[in-house]
C-alpha atoms as a PDB file:
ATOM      1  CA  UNK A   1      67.974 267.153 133.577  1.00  0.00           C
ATOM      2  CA  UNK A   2      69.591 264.674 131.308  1.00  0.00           C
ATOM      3  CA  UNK A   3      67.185 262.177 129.550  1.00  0.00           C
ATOM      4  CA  UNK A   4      66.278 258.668 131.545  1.00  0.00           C
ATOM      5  CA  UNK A   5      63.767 256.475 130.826  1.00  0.00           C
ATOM      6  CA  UNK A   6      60.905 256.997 133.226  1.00  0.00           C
ATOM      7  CA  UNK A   7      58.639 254.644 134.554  1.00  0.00           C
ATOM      8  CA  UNK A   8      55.128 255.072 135.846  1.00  0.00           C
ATOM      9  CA  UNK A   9      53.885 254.956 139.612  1.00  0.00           C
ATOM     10  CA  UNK A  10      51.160 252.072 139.122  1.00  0.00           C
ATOM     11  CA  UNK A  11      48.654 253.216 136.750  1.00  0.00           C
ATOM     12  CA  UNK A  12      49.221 256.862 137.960  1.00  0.00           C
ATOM     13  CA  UNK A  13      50.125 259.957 136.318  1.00  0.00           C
ATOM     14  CA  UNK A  14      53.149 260.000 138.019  1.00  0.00           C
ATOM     15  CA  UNK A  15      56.852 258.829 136.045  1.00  0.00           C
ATOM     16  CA  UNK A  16      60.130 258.592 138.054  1.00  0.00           C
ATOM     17  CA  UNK A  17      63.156 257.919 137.532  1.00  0.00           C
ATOM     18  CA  UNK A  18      64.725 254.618 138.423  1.00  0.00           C
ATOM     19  CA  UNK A  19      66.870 255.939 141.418  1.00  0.00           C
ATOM     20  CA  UNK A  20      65.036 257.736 143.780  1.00  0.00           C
ATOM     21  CA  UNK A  21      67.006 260.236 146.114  1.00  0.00           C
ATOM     22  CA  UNK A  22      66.376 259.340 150.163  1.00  0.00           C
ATOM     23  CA  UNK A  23      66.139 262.524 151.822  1.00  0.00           C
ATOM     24  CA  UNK A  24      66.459 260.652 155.155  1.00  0.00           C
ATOM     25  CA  UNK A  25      70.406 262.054 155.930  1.00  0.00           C
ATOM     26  CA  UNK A  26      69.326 265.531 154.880  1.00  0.00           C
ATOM     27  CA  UNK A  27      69.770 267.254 158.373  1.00  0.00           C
ATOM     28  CA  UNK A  28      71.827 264.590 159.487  1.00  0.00           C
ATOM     29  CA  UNK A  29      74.943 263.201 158.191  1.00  0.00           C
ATOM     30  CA  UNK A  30      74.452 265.636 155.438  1.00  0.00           C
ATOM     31  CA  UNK A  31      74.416 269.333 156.393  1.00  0.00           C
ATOM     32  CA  UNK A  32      72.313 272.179 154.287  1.00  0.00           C
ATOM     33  CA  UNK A  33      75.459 272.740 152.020  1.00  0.00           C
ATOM     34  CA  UNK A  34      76.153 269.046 151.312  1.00  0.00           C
ATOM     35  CA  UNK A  35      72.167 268.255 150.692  1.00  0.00           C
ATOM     36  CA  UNK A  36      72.410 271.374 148.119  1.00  0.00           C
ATOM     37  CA  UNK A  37      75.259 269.689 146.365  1.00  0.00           C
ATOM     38  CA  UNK A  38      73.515 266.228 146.472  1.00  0.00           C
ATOM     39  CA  UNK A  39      70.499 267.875 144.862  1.00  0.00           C
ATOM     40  CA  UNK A  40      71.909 269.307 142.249  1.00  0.00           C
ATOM     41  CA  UNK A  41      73.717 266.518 141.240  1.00  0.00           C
ATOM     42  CA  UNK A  42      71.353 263.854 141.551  1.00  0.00           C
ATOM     43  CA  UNK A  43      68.820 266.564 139.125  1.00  0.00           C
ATOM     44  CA  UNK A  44      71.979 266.606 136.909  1.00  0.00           C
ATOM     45  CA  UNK A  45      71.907 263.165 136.631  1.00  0.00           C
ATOM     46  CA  UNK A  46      69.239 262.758 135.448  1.00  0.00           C
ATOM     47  CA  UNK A  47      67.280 261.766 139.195  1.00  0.00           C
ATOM     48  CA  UNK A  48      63.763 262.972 138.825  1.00  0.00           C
ATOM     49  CA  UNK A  49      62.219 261.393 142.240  1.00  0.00           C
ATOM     50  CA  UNK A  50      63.098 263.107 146.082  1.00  0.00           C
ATOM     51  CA  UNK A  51      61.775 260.794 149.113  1.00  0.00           C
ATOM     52  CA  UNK A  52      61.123 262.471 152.596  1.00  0.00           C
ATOM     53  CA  UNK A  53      59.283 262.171 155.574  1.00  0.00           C
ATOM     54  CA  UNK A  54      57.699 263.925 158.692  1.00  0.00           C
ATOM     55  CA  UNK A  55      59.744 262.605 160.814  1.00  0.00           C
ATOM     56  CA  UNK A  56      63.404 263.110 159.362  1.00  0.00           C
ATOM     57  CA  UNK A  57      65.542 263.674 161.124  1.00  0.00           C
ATOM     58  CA  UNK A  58      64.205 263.477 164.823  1.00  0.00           C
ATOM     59  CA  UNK A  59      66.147 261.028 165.995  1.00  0.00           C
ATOM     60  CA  UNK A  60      69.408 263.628 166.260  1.00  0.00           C
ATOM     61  CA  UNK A  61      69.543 265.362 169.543  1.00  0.00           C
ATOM     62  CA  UNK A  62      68.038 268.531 169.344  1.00  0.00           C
ATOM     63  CA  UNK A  63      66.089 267.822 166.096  1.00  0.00           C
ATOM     64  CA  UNK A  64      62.007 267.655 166.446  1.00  0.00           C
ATOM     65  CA  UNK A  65      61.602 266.273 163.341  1.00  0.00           C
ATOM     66  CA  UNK A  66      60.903 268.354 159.900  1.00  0.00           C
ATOM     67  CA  UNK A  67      64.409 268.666 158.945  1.00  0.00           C
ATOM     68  CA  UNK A  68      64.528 267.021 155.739  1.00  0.00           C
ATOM     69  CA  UNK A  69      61.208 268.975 154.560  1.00  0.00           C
ATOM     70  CA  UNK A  70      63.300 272.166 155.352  1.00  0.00           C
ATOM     71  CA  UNK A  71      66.062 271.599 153.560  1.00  0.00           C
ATOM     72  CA  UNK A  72      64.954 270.463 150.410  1.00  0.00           C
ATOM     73  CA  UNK A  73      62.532 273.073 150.934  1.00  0.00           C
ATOM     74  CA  UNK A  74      65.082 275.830 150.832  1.00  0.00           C
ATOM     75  CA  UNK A  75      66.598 274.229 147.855  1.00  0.00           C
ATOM     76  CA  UNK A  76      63.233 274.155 146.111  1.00  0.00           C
ATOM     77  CA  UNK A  77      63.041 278.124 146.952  1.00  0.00           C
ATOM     78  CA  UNK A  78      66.781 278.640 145.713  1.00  0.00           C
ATOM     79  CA  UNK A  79      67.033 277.030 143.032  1.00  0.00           C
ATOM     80  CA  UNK A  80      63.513 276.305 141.470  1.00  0.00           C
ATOM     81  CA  UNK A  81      61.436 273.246 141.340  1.00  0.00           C
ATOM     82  CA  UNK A  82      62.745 271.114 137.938  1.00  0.00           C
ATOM     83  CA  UNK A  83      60.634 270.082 135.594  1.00  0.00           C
ATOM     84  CA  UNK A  84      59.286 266.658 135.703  1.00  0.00           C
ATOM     85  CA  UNK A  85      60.385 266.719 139.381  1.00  0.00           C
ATOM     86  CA  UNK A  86      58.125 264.151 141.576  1.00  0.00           C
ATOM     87  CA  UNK A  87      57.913 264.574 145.678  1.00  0.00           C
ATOM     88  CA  UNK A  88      57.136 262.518 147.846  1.00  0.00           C
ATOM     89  CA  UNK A  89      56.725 262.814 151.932  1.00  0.00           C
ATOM     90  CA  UNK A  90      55.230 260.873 154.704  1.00  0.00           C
ATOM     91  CA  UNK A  91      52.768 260.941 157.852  1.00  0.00           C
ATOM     92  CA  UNK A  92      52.632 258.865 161.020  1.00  0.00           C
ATOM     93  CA  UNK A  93      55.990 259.040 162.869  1.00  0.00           C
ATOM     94  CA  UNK A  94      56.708 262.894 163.290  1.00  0.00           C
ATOM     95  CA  UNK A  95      56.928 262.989 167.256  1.00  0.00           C
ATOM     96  CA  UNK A  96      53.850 265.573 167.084  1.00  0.00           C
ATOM     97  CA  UNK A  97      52.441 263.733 164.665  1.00  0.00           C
ATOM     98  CA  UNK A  98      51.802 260.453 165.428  1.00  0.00           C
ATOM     99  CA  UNK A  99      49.799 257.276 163.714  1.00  0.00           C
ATOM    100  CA  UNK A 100      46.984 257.765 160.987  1.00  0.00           C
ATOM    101  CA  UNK A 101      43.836 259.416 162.365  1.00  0.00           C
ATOM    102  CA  UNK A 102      42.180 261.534 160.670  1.00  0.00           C
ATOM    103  CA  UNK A 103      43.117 264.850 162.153  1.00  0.00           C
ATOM    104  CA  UNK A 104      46.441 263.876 162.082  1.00  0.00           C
ATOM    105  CA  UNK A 105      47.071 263.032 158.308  1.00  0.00           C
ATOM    106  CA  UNK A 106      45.143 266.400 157.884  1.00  0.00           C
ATOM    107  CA  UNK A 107      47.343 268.385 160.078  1.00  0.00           C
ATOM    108  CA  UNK A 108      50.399 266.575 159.613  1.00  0.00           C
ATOM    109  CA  UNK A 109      49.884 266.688 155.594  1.00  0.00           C
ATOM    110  CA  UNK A 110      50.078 270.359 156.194  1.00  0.00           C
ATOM    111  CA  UNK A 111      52.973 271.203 158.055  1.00  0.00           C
ATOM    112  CA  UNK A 112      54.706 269.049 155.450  1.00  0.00           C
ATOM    113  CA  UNK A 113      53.746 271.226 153.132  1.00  0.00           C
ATOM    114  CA  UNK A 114      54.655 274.304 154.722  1.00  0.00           C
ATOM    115  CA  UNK A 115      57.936 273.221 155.154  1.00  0.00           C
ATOM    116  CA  UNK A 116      58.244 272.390 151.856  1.00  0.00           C
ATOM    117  CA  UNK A 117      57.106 275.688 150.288  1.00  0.00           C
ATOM    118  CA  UNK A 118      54.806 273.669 148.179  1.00  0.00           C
ATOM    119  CA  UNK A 119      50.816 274.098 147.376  1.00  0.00           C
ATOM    120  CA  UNK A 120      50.676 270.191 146.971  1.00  0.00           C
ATOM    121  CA  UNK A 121      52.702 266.763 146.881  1.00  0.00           C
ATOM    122  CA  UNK A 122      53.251 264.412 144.165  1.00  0.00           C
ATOM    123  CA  UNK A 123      52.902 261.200 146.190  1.00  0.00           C
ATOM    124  CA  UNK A 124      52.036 261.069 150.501  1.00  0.00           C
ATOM    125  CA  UNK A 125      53.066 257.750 152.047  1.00  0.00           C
ATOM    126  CA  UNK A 126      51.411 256.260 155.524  1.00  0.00           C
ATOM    127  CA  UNK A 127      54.450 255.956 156.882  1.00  0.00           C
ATOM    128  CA  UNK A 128      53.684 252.783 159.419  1.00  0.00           C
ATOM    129  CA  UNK A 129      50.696 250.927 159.818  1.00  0.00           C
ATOM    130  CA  UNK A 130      48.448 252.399 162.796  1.00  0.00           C
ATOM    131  CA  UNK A 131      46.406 249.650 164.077  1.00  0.00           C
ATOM    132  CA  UNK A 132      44.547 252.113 166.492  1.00  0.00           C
ATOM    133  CA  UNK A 133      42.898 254.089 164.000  1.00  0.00           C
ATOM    134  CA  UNK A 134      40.117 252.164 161.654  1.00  0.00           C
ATOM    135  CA  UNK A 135      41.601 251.644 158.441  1.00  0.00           C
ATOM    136  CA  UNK A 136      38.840 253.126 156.717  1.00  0.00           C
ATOM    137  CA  UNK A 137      39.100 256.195 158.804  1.00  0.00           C
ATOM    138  CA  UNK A 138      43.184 256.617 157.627  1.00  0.00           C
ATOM    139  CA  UNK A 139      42.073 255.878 153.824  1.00  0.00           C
ATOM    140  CA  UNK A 140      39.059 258.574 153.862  1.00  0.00           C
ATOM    141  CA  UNK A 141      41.591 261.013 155.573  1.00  0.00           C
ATOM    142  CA  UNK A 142      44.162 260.126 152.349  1.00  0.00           C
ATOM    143  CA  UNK A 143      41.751 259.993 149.853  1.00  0.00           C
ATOM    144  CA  UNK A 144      40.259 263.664 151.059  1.00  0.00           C
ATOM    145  CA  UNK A 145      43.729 265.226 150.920  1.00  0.00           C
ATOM    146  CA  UNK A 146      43.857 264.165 147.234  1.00  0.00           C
ATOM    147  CA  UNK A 147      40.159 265.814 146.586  1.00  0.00           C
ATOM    148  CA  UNK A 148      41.324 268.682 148.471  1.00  0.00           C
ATOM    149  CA  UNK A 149      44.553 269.245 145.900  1.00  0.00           C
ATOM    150  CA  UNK A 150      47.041 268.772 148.577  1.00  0.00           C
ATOM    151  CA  UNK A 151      48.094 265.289 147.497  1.00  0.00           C
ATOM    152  CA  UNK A 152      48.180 264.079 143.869  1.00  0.00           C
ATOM    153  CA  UNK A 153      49.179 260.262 144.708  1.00  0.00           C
ATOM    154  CA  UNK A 154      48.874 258.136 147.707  1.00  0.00           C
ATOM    155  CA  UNK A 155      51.612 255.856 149.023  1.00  0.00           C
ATOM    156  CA  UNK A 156      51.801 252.859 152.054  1.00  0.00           C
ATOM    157  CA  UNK A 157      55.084 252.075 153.740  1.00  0.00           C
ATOM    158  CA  UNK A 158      55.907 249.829 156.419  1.00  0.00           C
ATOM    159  CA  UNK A 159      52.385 247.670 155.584  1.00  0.00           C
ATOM    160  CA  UNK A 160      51.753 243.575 155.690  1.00  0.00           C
ATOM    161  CA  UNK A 161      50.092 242.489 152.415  1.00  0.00           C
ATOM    162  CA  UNK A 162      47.432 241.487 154.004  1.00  0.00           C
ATOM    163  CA  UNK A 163      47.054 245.478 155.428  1.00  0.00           C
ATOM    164  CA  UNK A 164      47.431 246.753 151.973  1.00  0.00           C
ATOM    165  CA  UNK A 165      44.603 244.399 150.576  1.00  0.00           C
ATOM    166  CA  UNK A 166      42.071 245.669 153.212  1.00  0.00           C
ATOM    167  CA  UNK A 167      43.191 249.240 152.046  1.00  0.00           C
ATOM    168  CA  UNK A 168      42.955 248.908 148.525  1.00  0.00           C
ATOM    169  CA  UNK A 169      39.326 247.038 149.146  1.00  0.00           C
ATOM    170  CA  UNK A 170      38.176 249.898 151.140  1.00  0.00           C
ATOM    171  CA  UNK A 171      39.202 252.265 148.603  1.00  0.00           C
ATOM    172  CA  UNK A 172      37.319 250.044 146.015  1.00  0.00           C
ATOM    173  CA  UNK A 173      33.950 249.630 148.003  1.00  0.00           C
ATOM    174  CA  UNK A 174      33.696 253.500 149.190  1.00  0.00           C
ATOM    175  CA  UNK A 175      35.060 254.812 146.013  1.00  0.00           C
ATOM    176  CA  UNK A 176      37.888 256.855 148.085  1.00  0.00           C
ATOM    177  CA  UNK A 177      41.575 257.587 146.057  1.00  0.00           C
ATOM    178  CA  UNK A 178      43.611 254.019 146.506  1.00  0.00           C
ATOM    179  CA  UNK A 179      47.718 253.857 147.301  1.00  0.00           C
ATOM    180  CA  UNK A 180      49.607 253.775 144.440  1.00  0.00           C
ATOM    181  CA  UNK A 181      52.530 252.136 145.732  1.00  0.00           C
ATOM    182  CA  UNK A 182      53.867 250.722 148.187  1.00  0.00           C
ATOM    183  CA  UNK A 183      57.182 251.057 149.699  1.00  0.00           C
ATOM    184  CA  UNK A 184      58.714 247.588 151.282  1.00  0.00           C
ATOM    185  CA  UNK A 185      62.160 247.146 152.843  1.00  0.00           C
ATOM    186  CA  UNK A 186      63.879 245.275 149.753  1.00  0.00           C
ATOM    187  CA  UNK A 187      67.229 244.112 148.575  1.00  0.00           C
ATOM    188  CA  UNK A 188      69.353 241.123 147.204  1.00  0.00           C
ATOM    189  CA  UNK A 189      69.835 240.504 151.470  1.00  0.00           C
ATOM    190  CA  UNK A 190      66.007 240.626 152.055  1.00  0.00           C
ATOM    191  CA  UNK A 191      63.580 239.139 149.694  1.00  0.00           C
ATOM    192  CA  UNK A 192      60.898 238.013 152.087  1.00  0.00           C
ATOM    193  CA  UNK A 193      58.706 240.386 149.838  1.00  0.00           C
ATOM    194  CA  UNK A 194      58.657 238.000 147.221  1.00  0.00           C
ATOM    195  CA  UNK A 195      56.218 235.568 148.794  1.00  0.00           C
ATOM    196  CA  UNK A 196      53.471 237.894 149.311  1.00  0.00           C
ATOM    197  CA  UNK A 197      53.611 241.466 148.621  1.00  0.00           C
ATOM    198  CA  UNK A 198      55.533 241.139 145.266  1.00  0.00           C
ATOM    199  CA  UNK A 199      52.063 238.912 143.852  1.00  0.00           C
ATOM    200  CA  UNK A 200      49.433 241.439 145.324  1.00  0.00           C
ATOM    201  CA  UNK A 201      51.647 244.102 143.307  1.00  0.00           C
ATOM    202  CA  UNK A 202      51.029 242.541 140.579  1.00  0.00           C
ATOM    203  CA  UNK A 203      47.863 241.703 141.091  1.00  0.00           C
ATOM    204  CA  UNK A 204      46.763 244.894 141.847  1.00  0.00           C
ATOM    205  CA  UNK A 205      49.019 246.851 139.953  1.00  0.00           C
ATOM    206  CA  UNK A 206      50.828 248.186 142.286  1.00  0.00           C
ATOM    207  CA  UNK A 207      54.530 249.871 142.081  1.00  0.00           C
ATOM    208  CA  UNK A 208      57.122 248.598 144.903  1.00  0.00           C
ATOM    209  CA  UNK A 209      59.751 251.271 145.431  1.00  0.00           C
ATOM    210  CA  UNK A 210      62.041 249.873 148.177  1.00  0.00           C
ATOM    211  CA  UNK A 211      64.078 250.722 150.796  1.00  0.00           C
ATOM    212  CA  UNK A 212      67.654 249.753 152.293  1.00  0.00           C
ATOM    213  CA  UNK A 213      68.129 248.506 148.802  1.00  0.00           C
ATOM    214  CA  UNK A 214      71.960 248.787 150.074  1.00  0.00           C
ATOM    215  CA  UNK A 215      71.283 246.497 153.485  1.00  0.00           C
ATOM    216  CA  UNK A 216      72.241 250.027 154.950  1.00  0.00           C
ATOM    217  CA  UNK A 217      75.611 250.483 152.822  1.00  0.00           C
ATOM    218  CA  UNK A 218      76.614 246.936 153.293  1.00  0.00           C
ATOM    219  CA  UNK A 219      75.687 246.467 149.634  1.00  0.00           C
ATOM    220  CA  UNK A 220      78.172 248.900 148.513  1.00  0.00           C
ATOM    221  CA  UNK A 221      81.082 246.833 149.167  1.00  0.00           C
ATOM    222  CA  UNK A 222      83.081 248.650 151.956  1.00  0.00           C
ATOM    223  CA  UNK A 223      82.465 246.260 154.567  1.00  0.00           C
ATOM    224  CA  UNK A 224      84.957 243.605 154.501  1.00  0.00           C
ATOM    225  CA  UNK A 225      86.033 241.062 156.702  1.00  0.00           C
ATOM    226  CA  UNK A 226      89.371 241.883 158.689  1.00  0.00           C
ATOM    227  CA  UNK A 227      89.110 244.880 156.378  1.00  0.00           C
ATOM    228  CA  UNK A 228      89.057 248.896 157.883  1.00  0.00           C
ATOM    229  CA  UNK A 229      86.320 250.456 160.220  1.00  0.00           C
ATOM    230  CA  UNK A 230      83.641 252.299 157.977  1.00  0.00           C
ATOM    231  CA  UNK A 231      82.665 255.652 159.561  1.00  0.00           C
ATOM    232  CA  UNK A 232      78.664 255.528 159.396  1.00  0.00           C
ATOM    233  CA  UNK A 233      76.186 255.893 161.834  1.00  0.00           C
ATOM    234  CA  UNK A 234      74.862 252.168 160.078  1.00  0.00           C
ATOM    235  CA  UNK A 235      78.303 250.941 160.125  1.00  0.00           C
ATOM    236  CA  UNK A 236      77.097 249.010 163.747  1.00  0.00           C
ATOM    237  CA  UNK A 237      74.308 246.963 161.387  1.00  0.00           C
ATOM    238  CA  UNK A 238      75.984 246.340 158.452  1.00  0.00           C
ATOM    239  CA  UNK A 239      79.402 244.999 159.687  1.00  0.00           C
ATOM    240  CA  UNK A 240      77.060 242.600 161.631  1.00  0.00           C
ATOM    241  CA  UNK A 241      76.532 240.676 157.974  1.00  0.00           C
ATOM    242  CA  UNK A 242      79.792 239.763 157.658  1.00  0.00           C
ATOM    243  CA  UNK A 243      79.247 236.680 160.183  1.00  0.00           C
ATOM    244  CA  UNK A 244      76.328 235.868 157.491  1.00  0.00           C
ATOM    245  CA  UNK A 245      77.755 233.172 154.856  1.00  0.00           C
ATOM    246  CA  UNK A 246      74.609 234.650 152.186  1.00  0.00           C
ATOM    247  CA  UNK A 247      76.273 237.939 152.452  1.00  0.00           C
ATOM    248  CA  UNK A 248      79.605 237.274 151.655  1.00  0.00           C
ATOM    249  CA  UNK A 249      78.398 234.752 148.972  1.00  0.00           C
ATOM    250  CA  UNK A 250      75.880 238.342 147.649  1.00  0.00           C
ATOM    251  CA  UNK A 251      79.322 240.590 148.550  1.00  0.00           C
ATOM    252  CA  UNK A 252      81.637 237.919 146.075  1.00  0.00           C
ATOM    253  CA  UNK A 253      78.567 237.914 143.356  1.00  0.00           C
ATOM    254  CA  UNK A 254      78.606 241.940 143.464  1.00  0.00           C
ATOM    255  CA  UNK A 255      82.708 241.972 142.925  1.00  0.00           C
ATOM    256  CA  UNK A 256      82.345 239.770 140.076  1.00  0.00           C
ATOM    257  CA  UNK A 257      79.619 241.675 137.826  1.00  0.00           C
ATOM    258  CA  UNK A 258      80.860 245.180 139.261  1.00  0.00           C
ATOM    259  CA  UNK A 259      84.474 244.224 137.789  1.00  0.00           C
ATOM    260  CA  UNK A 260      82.893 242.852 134.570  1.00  0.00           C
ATOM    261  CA  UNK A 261      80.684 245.651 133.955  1.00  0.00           C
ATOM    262  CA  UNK A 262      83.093 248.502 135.707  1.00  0.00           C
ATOM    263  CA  UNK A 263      80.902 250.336 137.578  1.00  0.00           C
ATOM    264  CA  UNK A 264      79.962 250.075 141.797  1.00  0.00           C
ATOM    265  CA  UNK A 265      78.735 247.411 143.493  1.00  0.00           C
ATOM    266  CA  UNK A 266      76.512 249.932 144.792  1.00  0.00           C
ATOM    267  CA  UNK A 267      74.951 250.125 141.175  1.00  0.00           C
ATOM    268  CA  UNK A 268      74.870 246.826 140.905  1.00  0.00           C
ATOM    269  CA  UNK A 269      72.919 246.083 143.629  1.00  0.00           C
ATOM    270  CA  UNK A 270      70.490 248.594 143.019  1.00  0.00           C
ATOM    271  CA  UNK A 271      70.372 247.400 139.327  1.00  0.00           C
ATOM    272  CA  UNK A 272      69.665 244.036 140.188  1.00  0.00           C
ATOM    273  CA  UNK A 273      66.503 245.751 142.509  1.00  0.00           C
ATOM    274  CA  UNK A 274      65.386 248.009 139.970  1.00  0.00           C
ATOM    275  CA  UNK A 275      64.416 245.423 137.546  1.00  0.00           C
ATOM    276  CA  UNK A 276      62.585 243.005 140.238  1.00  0.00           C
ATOM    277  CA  UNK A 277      59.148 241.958 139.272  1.00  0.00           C
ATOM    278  CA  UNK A 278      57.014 245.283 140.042  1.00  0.00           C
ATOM    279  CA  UNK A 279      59.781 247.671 141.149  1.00  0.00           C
ATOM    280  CA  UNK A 280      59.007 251.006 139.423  1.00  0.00           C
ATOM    281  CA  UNK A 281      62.119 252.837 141.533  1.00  0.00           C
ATOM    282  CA  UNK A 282      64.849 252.090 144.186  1.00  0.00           C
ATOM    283  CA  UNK A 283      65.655 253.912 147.132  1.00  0.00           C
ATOM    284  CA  UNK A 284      69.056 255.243 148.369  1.00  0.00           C
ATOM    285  CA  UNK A 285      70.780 258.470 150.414  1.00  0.00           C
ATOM    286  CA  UNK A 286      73.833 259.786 150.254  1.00  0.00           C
ATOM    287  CA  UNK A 287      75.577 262.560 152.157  1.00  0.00           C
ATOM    288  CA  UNK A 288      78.209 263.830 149.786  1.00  0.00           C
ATOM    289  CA  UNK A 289      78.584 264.146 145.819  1.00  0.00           C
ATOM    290  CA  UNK A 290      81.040 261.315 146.017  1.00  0.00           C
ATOM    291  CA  UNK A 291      78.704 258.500 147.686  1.00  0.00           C
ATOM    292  CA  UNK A 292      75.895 259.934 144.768  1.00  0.00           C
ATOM    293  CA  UNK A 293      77.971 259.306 141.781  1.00  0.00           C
ATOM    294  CA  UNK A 294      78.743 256.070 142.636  1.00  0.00           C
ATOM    295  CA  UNK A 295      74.673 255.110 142.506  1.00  0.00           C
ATOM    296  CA  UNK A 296      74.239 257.429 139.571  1.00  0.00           C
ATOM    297  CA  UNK A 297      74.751 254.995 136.847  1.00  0.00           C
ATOM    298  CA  UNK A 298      71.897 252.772 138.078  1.00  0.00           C
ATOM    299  CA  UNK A 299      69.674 255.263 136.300  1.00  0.00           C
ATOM    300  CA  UNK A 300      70.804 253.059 132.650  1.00  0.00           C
ATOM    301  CA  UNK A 301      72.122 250.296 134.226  1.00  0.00           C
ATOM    302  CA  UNK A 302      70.758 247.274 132.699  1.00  0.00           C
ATOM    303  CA  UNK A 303      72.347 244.031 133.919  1.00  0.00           C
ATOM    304  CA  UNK A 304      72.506 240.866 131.586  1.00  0.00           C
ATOM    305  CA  UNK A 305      71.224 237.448 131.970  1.00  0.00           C
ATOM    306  CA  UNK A 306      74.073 235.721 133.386  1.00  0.00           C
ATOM    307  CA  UNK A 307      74.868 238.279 135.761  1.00  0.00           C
ATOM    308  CA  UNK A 308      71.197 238.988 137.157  1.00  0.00           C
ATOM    309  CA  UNK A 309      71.397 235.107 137.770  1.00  0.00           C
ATOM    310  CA  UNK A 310      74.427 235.137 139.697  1.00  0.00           C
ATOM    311  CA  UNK A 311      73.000 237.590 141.780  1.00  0.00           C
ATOM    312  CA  UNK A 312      69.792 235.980 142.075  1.00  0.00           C
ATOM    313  CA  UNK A 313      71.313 232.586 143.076  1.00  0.00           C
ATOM    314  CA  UNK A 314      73.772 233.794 145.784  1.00  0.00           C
ATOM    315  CA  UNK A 315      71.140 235.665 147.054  1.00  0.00           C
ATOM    316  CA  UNK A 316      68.487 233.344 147.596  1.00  0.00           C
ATOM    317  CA  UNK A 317      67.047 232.867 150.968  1.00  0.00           C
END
């Protein structure tokens, strides 16, 4: 690996690397060759933090969910698990393994495992909130899987603040293993983290590692208005921003400090994310060496004053 500054999960053990590799196309628009190549290159860079989940890839006909697990799985048998290397999967929207009881973080926890090839995980994320189950049952079930060795960290995704409060209070009056983290969808086109989650972070010393930090790819500066179809499955979502006047006012901010810098507007807007109040690590997929190198350089990026404020101001809701 080459030498990046790490920076810590919340007052965990755990230090990543400011990119952190989605493993959500692995199985998808990325086949097992392609997510080898990724692998090794984001490792090569540097990347020292691989996010999965249960439920990738499912949603692809003939897919039952697993696939991601499977592949970087194989690559973990192939090529050896790095040093340093953190993992992190999820629970709670696998088709056969739905929501956050008990027996099904158990279970589910598991079979992640197994298709990993691993004895534990670094970091296990509820996936979705589960208002069904008691949310003391789902944070005994976590906190077990960390006494048991299968889990080192716990994660929540997909949780309102005021969710991840009652967690983290649970965890405080029972004594049980509390989250971590928490992983929020996040980027310069959707802030609405700021006004509550982004406090109780730092209130509670929590690390945000977000998601869509693109605005699925629109970020990256290939959609253009009048300009050539983008083949993506998200293509659908993110030409729909171009009839948003914020977006093309974030799109012109990203063409300005990508030209003065020279680097991506893909590492620009991941930049600009990674040194949010809070944000220990940023989240992004890509399905070929070529889309990866582009959001490589994020891993030293550091933007400067005026440019973080351009950002900031075109972006603001």
């Amino acid at each position: 690996m080459t030498d990046v500054d790490l920076r810590p999960l919340g007052d965990s053990d755990l230090r990543v690397s400011r990119l952190c590799l989605g493993g959500n196309v692995f199985g998808w628009t990325a086949d097992e060759p392609a997510s080898f190549r990724v692998l090794d290159d984001y490792v090569a860079g540097g990347g020292t933090f691989i996010d999965t989940a249960d439920s990738y890839t499912a949603w692809i006909e003939g897919n039952s969910g697993g696939e991601s697990e499977t592949v970087i799985g194989r690559w973990l048998a192939d090529r050896g698990r790095p040093e340093g290397l953190v993992l992190a999967t999820k629970v709670g929207r696998h088709p056969g393994f739905r929501g956050l009881s008990a027996a099904n973080v158990h279970a589910a926890a598991r079979a992640s495992l197994d298709r990993l090839g691993l004895e534990s995980v670094d970091l296990y994320y509820a996936h979705i909130d589960d208002p069904e189950t008691p949310l003391e049952e789902s944070a005994r079930a976590f906190s077990e899987l960390v006494d048991a060795g299968l889990v080192r960290r716990i994660s929540l995704s997909n949780h309102a603040p005021e969710r991840i409060r009652a967690w983290l209070d649970i965890c405080a009056d029972r004594g049980l293993h509390a989250p971590v983290c928490v992983q929020p969808h996040y980027s310069l086109l959707e802030r609405g983290v700021e006004d509550a989650l982004v406090p109780l972070a730092q209130e509670r010393g929590l690390a945000l590692l977000p998601y869509f930090g693109l605005a699925r790819g629109f970020l990256t500066g290939k959609y253009r208005p009048g300009g050539p179809a983008v083949d993506s499955p998200r293509a659908g979502g993110a030409s729909a921003l171009l009839e948003d006047a914020r977006a093309l006012r974030v799109l012109d901010a990203l063409d300005t400090v990508a030209g003065r810098l020279g680097v991506a507007q893909a590492a620009v807007a991941l930049a600009w994310l990674a040194d949010r109040p809070a944000v220990a690590s940023v989240l992004a997929s890509a399905r070929g060496p070529e889309q990866l190198a582009d959001l490589l350089s994020v891993q030293s990026l550091v933007l400067d004053p005026d440019s973080t404020a351009l950002l900031t101001e075109a972006s603001a809701p």
